[in-house]
C-alpha atoms as a PDB file:
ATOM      1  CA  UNK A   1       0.000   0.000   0.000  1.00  0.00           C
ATOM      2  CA  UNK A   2       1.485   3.644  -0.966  1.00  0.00           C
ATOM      3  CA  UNK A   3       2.387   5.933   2.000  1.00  0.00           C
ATOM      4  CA  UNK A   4      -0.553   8.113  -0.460  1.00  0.00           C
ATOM      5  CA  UNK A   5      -3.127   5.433  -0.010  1.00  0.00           C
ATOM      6  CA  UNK A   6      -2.513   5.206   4.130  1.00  0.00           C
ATOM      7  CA  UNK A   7      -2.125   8.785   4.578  1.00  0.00           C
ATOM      8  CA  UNK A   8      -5.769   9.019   2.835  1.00  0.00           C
ATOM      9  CA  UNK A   9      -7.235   6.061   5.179  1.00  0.00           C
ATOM     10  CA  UNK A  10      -5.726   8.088   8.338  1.00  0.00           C
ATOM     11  CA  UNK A  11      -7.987  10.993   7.157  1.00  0.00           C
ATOM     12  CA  UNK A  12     -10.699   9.323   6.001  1.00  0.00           C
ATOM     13  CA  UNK A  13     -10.272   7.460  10.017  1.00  0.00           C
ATOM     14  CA  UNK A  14      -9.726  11.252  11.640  1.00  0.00           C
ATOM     15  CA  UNK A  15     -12.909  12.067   9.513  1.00  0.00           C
ATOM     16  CA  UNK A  16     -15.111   9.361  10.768  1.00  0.00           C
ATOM     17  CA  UNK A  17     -14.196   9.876  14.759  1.00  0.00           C
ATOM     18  CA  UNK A  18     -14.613  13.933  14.444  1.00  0.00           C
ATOM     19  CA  UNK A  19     -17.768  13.348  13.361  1.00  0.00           C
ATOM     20  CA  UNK A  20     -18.835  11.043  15.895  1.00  0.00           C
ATOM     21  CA  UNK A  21     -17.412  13.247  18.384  1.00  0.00           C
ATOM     22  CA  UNK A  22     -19.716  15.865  16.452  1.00  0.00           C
ATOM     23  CA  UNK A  23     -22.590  13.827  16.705  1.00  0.00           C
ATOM     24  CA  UNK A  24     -22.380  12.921  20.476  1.00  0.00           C
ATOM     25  CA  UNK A  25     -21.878  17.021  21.181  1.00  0.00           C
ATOM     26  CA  UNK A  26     -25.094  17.645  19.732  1.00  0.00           C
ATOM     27  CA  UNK A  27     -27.045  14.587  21.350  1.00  0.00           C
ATOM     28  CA  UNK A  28     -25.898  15.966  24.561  1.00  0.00           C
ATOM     29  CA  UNK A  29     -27.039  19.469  24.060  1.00  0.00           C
ATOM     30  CA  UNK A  30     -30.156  17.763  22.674  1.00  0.00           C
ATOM     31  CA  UNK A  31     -30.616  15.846  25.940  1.00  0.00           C
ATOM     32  CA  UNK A  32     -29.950  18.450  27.920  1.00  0.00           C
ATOM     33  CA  UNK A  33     -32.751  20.211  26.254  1.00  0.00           C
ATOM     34  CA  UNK A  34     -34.718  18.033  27.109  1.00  0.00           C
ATOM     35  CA  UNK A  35     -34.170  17.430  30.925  1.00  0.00           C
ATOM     36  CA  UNK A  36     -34.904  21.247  30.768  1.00  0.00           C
ATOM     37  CA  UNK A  37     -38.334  21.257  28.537  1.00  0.00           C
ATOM     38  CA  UNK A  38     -39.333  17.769  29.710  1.00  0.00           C
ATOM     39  CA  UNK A  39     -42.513  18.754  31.347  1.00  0.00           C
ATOM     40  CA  UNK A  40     -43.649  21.294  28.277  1.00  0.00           C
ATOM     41  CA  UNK A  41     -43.372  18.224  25.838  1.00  0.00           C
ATOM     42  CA  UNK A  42     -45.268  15.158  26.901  1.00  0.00           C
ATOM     43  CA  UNK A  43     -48.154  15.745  24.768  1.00  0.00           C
ATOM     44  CA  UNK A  44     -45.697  15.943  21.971  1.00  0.00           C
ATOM     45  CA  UNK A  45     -44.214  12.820  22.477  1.00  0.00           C
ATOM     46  CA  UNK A  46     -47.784  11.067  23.266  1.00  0.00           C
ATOM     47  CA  UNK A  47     -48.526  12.236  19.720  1.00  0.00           C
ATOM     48  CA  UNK A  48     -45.336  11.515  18.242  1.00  0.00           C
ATOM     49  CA  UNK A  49     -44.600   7.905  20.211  1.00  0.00           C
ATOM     50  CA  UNK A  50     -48.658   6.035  20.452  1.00  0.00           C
ATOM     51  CA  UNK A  51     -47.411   3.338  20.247  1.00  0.00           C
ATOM     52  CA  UNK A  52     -44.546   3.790  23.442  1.00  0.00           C
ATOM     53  CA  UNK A  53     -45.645   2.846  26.496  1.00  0.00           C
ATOM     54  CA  UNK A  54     -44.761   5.130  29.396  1.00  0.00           C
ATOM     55  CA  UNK A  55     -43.523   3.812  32.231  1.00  0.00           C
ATOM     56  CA  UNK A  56     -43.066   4.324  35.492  1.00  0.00           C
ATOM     57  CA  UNK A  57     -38.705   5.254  36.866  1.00  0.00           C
ATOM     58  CA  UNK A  58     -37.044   2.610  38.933  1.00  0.00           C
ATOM     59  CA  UNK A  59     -35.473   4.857  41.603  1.00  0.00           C
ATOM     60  CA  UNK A  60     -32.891   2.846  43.498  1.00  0.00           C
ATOM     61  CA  UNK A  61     -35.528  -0.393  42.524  1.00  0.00           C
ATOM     62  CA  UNK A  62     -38.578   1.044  43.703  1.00  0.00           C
ATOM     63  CA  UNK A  63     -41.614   2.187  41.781  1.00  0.00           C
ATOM     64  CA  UNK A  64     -41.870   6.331  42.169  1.00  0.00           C
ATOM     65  CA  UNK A  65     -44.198   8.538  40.750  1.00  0.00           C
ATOM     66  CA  UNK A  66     -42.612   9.727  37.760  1.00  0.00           C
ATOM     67  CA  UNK A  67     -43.156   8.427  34.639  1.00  0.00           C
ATOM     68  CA  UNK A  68     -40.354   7.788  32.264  1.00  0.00           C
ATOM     69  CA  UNK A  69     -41.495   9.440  28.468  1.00  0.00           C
ATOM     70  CA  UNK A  70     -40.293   7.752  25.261  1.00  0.00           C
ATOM     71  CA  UNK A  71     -37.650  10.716  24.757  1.00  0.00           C
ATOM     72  CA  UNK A  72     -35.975   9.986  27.489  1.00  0.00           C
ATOM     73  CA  UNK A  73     -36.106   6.263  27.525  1.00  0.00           C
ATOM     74  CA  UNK A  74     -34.298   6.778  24.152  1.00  0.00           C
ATOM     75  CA  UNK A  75     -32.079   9.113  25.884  1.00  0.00           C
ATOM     76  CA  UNK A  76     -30.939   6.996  28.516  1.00  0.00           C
ATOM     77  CA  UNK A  77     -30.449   3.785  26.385  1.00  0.00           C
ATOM     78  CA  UNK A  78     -28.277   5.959  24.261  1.00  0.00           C
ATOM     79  CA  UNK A  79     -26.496   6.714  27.414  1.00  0.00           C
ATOM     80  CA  UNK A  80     -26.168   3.115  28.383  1.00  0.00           C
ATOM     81  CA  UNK A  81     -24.918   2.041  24.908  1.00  0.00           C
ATOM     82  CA  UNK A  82     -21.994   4.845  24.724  1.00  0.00           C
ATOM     83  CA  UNK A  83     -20.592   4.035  28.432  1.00  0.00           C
ATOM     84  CA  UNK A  84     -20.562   0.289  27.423  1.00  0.00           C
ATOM     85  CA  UNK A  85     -19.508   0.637  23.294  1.00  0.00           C
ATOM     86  CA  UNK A  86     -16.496  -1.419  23.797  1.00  0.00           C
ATOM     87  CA  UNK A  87     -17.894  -4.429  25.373  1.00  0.00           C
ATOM     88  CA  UNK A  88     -21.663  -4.606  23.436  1.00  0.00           C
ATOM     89  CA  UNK A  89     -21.774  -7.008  20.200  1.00  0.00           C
ATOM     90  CA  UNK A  90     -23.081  -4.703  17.040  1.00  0.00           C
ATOM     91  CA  UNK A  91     -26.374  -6.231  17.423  1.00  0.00           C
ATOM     92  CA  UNK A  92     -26.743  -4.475  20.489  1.00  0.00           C
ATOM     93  CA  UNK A  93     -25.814  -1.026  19.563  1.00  0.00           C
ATOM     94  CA  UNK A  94     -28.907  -0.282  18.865  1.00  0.00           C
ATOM     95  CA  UNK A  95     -31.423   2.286  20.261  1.00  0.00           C
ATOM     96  CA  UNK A  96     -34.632   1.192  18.806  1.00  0.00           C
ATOM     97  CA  UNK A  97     -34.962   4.311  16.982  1.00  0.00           C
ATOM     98  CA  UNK A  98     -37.557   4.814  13.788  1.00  0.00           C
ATOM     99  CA  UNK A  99     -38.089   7.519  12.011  1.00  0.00           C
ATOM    100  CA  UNK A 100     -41.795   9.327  13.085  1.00  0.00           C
ATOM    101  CA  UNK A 101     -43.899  11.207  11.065  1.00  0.00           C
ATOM    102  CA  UNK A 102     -45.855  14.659  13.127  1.00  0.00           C
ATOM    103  CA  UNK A 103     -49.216  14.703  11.325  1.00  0.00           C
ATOM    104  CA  UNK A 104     -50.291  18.486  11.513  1.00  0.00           C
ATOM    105  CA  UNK A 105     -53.738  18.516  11.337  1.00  0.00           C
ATOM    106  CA  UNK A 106     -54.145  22.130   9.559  1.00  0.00           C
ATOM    107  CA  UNK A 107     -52.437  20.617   6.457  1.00  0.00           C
END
């Protein structure tokens, strides 16, 4: 392999992990969005998720009475698959994600 061709996969490498980086910047800011507007958007994400069950936060194994919204839920096993990338098989990096269409009704 030409010292051309490797220099080119080191970028393309450096390319790859900036954007990453980029990406987990903005779900962070996006998170902390939404630990700050949480209580303003459930009735956006009953609309957006009817299909989601909400349920109710483990707090140190008990049952409180806060209920865990689909955002968040997605948040946190986002969370849980970054702190553990290194040991999870590809299968499980995977948030459960799918793409959701807003109906507006005025339309």
């Amino acid at each position: 392999m030409s010292k051309i061709m490797k220099n080119n996969r080191k970028n393309e490498h450096k390319k790859l992990i900036k954007l990453v980086s980029e990406q987990e910047k903005l779900i962070r800011m996006l998170s902390d969005y939404y630990v700050r507007t949480d209580d303003i958007t459930r009735d956006v994400q009953d609309e957006m998720f009817p299909e989601t069950e909400i349920i109710p936060c483990k707090c140190r194994n008990e049952e409180c009475d806060e209920l865990v919204y689909p955002i968040h839920q997605f948040i946190q096993h986002h969370q849980y698959v970054s702190e553990n990338f290194d040991s999870l098989k590809v299968e499980q990096i995977n948030i459960s994600l799918e793409e959701v269409c807003i109906r507006n009704d005025n339309e």
